[in-house]
PDB file of N, CA and C in Angstrom:
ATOM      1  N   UNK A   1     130.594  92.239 101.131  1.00  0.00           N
ATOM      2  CA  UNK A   1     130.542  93.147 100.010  1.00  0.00           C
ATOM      3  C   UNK A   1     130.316  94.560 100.499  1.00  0.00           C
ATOM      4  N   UNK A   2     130.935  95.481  99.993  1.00  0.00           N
ATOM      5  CA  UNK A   2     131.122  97.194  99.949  1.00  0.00           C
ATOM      6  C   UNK A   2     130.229  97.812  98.792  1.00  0.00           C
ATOM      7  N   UNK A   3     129.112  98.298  99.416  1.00  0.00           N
ATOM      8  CA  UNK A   3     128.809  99.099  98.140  1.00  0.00           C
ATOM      9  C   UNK A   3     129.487 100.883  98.212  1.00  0.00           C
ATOM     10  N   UNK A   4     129.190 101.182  97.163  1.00  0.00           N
ATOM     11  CA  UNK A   4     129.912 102.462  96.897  1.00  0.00           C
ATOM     12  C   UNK A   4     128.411 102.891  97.062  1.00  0.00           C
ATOM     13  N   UNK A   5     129.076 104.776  97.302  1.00  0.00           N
ATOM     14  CA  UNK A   5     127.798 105.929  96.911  1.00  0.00           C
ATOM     15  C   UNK A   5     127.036 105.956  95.319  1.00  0.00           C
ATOM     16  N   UNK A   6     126.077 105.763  95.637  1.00  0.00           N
ATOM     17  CA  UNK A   6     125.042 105.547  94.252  1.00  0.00           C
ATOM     18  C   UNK A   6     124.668 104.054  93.752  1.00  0.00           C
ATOM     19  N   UNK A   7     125.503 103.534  94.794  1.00  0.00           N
ATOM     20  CA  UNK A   7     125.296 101.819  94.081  1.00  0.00           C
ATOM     21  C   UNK A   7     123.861 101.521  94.478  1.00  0.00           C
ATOM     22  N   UNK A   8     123.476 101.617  95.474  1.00  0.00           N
ATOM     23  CA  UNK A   8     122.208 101.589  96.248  1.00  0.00           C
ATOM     24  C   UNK A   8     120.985 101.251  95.233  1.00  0.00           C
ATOM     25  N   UNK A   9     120.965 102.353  94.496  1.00  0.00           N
ATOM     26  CA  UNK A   9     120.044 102.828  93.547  1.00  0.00           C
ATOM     27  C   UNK A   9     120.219 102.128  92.792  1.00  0.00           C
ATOM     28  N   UNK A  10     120.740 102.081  91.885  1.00  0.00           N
ATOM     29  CA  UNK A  10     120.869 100.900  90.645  1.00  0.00           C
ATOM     30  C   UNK A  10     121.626  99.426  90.803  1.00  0.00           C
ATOM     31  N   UNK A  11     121.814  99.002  92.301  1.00  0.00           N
ATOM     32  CA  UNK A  11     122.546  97.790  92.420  1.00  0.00           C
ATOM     33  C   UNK A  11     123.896  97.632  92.443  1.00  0.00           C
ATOM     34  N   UNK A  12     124.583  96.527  92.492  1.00  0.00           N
ATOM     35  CA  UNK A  12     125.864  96.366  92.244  1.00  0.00           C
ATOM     36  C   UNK A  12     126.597  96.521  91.321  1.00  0.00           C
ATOM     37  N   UNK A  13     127.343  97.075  91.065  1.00  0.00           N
ATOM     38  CA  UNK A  13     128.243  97.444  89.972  1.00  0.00           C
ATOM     39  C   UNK A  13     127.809  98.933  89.141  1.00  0.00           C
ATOM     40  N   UNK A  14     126.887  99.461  89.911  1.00  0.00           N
ATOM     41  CA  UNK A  14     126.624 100.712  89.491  1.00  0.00           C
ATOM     42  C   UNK A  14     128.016 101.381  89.183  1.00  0.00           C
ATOM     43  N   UNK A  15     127.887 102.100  88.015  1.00  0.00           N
ATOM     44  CA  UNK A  15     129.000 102.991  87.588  1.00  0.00           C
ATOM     45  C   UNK A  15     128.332 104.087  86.959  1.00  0.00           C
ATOM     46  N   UNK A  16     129.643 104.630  86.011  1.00  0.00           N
ATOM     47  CA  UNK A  16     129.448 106.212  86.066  1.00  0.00           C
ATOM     48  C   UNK A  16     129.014 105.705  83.700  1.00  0.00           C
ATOM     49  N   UNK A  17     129.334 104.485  83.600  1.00  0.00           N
ATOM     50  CA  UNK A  17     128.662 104.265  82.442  1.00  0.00           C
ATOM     51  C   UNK A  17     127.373 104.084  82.514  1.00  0.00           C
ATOM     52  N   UNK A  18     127.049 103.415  83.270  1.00  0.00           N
ATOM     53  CA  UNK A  18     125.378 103.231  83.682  1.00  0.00           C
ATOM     54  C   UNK A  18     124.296 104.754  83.458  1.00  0.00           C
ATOM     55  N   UNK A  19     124.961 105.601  84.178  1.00  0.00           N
ATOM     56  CA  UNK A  19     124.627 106.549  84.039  1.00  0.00           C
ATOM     57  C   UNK A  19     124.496 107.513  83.190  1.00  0.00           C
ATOM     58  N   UNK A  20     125.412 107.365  82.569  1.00  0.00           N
ATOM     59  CA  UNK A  20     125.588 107.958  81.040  1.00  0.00           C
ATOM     60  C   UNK A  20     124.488 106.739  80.000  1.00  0.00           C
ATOM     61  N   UNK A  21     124.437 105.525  80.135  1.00  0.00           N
ATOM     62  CA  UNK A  21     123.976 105.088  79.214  1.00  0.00           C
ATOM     63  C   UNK A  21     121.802 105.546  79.658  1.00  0.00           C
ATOM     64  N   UNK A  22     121.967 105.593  80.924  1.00  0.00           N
ATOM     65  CA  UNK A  22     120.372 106.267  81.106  1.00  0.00           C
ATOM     66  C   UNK A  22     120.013 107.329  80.854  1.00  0.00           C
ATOM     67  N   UNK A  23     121.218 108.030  80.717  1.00  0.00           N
ATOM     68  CA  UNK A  23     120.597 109.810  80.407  1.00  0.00           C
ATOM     69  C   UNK A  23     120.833 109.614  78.565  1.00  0.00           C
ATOM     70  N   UNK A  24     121.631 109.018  77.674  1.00  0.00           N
ATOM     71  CA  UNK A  24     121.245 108.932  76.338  1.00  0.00           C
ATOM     72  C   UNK A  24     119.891 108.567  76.480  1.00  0.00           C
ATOM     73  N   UNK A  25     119.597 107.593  76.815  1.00  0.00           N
ATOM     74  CA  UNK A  25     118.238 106.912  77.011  1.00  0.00           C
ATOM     75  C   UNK A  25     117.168 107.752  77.001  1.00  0.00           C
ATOM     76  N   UNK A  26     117.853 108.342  78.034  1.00  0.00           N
ATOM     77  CA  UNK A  26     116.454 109.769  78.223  1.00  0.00           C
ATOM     78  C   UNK A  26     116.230 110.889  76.941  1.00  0.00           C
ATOM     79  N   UNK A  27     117.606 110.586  76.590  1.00  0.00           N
ATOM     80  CA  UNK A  27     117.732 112.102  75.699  1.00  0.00           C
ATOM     81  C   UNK A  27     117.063 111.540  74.356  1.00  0.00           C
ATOM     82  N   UNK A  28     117.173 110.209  74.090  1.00  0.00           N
ATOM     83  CA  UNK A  28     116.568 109.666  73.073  1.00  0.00           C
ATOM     84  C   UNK A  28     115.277 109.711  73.102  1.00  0.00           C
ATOM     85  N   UNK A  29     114.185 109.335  74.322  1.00  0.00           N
ATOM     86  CA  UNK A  29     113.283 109.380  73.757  1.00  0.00           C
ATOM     87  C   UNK A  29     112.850 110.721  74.211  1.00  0.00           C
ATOM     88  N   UNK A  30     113.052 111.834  74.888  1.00  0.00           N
ATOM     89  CA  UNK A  30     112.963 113.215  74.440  1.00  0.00           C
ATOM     90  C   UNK A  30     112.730 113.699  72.838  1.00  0.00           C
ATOM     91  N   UNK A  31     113.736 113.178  72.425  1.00  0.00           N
ATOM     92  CA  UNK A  31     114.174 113.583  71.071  1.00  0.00           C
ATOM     93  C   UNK A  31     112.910 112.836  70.010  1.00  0.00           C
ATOM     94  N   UNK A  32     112.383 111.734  70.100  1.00  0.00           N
ATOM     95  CA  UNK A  32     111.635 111.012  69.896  1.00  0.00           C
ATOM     96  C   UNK A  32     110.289 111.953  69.849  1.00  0.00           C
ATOM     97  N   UNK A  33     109.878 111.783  71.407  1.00  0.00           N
ATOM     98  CA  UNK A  33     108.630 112.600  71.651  1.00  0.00           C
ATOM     99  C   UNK A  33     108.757 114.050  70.561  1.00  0.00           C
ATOM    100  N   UNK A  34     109.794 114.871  70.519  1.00  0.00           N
ATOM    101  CA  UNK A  34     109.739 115.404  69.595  1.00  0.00           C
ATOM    102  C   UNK A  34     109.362 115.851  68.128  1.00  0.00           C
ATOM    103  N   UNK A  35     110.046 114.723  67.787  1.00  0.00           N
ATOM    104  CA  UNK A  35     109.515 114.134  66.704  1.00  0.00           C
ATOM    105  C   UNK A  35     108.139 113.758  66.149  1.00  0.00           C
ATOM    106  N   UNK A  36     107.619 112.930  67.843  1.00  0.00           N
ATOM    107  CA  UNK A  36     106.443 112.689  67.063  1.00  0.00           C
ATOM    108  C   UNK A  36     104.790 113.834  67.412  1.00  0.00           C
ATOM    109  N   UNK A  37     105.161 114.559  68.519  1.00  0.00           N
ATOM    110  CA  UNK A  37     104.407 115.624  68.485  1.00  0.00           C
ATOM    111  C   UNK A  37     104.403 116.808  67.390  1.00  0.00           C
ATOM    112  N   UNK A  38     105.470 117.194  66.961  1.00  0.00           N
ATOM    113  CA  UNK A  38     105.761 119.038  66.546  1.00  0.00           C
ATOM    114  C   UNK A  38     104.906 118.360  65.350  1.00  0.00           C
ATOM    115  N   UNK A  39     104.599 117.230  63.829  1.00  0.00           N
ATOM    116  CA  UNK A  39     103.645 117.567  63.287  1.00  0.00           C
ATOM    117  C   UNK A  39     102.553 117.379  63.167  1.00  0.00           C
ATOM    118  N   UNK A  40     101.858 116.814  64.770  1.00  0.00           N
ATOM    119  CA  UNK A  40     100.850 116.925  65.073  1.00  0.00           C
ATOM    120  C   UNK A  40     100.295 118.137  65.877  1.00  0.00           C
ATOM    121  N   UNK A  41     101.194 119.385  66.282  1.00  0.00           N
ATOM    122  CA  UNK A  41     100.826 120.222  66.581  1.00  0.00           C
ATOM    123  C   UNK A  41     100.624 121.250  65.526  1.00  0.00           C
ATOM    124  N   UNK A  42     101.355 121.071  64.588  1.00  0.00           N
ATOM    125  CA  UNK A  42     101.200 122.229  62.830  1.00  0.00           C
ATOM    126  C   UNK A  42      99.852 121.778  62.680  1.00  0.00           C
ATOM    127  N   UNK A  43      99.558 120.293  61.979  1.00  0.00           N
ATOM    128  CA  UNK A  43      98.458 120.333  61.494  1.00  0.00           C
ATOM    129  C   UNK A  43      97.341 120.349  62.628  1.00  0.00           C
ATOM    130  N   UNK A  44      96.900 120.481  63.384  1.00  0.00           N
ATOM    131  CA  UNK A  44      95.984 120.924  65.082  1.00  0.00           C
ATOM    132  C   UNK A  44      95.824 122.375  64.851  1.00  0.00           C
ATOM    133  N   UNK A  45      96.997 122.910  64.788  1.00  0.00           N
ATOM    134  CA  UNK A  45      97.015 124.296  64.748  1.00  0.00           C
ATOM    135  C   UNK A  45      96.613 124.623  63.495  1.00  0.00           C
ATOM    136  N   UNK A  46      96.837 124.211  62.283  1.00  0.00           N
ATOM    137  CA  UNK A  46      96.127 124.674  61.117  1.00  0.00           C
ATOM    138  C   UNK A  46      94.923 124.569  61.193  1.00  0.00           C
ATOM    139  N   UNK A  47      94.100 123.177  61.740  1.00  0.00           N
ATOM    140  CA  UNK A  47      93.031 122.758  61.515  1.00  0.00           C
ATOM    141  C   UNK A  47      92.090 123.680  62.202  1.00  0.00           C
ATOM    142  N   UNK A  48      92.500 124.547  63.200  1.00  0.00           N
ATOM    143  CA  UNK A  48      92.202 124.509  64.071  1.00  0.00           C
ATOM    144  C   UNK A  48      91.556 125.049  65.719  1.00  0.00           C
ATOM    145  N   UNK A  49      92.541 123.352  65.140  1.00  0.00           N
ATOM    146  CA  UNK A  49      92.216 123.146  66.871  1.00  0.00           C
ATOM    147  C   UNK A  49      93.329 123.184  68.275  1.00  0.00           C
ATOM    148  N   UNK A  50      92.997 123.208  69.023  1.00  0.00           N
ATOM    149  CA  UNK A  50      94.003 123.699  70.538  1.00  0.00           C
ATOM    150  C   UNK A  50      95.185 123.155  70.060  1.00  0.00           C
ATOM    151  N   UNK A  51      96.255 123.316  69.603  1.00  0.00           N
ATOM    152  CA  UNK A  51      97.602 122.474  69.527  1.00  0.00           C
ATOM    153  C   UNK A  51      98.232 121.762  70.539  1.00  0.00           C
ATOM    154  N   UNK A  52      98.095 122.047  72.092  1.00  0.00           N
ATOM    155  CA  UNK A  52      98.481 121.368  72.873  1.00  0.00           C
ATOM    156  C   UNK A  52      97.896 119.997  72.910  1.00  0.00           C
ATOM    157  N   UNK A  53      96.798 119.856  72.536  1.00  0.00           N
ATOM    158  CA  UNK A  53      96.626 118.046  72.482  1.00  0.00           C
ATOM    159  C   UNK A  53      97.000 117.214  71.351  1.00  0.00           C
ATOM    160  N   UNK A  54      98.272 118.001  71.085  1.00  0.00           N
ATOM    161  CA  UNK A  54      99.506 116.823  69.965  1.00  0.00           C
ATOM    162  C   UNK A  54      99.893 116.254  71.187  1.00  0.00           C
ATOM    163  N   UNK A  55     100.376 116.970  72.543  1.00  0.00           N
ATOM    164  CA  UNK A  55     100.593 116.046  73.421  1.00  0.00           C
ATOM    165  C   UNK A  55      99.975 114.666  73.854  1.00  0.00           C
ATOM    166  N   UNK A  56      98.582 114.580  73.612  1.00  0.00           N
ATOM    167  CA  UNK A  56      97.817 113.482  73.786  1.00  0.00           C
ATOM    168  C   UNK A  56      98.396 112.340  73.308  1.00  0.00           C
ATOM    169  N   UNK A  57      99.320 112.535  72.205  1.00  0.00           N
ATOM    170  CA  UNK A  57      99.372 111.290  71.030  1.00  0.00           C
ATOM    171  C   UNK A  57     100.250 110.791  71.612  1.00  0.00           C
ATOM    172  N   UNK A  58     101.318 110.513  73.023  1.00  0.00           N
ATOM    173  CA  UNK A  58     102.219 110.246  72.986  1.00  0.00           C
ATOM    174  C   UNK A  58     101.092 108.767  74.325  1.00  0.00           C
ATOM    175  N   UNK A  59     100.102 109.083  74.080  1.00  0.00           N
ATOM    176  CA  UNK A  59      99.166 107.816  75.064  1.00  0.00           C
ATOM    177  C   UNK A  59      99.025 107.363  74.123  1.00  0.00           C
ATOM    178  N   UNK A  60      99.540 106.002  74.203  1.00  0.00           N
ATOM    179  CA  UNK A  60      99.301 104.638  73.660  1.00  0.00           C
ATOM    180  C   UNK A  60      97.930 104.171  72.255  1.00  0.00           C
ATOM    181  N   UNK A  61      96.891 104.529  72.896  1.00  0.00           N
ATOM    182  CA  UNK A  61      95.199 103.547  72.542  1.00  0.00           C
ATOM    183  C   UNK A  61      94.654 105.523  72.273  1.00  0.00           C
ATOM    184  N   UNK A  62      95.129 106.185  73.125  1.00  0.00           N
ATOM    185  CA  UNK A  62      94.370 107.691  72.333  1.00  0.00           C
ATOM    186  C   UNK A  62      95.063 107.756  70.877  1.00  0.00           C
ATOM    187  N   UNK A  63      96.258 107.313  70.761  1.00  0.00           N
ATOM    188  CA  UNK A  63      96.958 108.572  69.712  1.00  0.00           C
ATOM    189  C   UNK A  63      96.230 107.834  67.893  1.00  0.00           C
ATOM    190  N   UNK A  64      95.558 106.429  67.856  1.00  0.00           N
ATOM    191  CA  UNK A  64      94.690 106.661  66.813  1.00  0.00           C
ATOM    192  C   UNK A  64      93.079 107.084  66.819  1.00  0.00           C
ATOM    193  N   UNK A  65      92.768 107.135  68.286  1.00  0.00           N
ATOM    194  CA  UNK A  65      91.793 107.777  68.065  1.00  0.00           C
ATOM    195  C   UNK A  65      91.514 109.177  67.804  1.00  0.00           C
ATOM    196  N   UNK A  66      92.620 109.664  68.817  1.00  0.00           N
ATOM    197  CA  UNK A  66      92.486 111.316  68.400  1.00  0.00           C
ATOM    198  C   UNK A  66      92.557 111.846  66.592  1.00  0.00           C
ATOM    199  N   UNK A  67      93.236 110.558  66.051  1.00  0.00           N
ATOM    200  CA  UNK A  67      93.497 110.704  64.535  1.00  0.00           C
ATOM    201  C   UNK A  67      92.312 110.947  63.870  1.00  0.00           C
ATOM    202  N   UNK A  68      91.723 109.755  64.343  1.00  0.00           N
ATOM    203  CA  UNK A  68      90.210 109.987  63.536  1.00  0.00           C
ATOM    204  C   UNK A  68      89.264 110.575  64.018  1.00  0.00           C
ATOM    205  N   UNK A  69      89.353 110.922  64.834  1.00  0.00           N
ATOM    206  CA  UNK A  69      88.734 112.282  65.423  1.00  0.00           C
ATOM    207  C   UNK A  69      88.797 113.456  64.579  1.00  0.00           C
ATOM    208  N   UNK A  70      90.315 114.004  64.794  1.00  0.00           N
ATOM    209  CA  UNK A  70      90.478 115.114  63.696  1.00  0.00           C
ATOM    210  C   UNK A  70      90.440 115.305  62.455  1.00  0.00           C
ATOM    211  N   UNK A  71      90.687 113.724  61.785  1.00  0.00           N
ATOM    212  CA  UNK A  71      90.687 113.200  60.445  1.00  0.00           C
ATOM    213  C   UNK A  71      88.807 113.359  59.737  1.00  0.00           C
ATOM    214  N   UNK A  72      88.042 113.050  60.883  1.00  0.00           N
ATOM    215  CA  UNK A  72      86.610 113.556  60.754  1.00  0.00           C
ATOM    216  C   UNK A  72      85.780 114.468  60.859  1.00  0.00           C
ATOM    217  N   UNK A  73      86.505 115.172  61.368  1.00  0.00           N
ATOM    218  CA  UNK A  73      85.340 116.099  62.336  1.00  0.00           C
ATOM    219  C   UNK A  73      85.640 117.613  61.372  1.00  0.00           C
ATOM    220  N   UNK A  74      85.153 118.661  61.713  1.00  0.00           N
ATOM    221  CA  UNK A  74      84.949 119.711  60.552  1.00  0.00           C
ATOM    222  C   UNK A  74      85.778 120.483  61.014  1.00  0.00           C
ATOM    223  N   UNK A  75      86.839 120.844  60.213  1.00  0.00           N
ATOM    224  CA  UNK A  75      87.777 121.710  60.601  1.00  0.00           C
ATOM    225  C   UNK A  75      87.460 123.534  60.337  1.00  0.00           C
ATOM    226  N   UNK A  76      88.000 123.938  61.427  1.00  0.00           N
ATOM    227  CA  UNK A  76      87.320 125.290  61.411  1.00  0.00           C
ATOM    228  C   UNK A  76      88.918 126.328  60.591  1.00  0.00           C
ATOM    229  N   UNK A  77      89.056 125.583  58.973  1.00  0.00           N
ATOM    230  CA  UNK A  77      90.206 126.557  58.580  1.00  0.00           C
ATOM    231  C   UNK A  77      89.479 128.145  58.100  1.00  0.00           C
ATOM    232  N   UNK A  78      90.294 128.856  57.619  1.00  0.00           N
ATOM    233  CA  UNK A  78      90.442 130.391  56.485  1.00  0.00           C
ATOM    234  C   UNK A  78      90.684 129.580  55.392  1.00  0.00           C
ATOM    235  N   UNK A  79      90.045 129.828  54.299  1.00  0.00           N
ATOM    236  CA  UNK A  79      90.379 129.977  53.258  1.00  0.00           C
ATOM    237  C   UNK A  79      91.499 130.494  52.932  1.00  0.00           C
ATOM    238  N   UNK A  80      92.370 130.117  52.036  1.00  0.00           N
ATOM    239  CA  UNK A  80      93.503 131.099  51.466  1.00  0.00           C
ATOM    240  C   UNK A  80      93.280 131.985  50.461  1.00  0.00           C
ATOM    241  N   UNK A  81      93.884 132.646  50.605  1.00  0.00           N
ATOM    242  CA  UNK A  81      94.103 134.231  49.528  1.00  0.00           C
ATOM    243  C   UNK A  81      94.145 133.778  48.319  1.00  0.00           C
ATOM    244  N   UNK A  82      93.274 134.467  47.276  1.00  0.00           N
ATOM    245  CA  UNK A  82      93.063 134.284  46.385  1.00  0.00           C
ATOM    246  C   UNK A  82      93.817 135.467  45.509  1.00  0.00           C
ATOM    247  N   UNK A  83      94.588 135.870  44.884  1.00  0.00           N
ATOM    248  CA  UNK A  83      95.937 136.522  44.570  1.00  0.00           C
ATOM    249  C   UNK A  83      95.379 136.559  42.836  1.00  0.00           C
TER     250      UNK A  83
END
């Protein structure tokens, strides 16, 4: 048996679909993570608190604790305008 350049890496029969079907893959759960951070960084940032630890939520066993964490704890908002 002959392997080709790149077969190495992913085995026999590596092709140029393989590859394409791992980078959707990737792009999916990119797109995902997306999703599930940006409205945990609005409400962080309203509440708030540091917005970068919407990133946290994408760990497994943190992302309901951090919930009730923030879901409890005293949020430091502004009042809104009273018009």
């Amino acid at each position: 048996m002959r392997y080709t350049q790149g077969s190495a890496i992913l085995g026999r029969g590596a092709n140029r679909s393989n590859y394409l079907l791992m980078s959707a893959a990737m792009l999916a759960t990119l797109l995902l993570a997306l999703i599930v951070v940006t409205p945990f960084w609005v409400v962080l940032k309203k509440a708030g608190f540091y917005p970068l630890l919407s990133v946290v939520v994408l760990i497994p066993l943190v992302n309901p604790t951090m919930l009730y964490a923030v879901a409890f704890s005293k949020w430091k908002t502004i009042p809104a305008q009273q018009f």
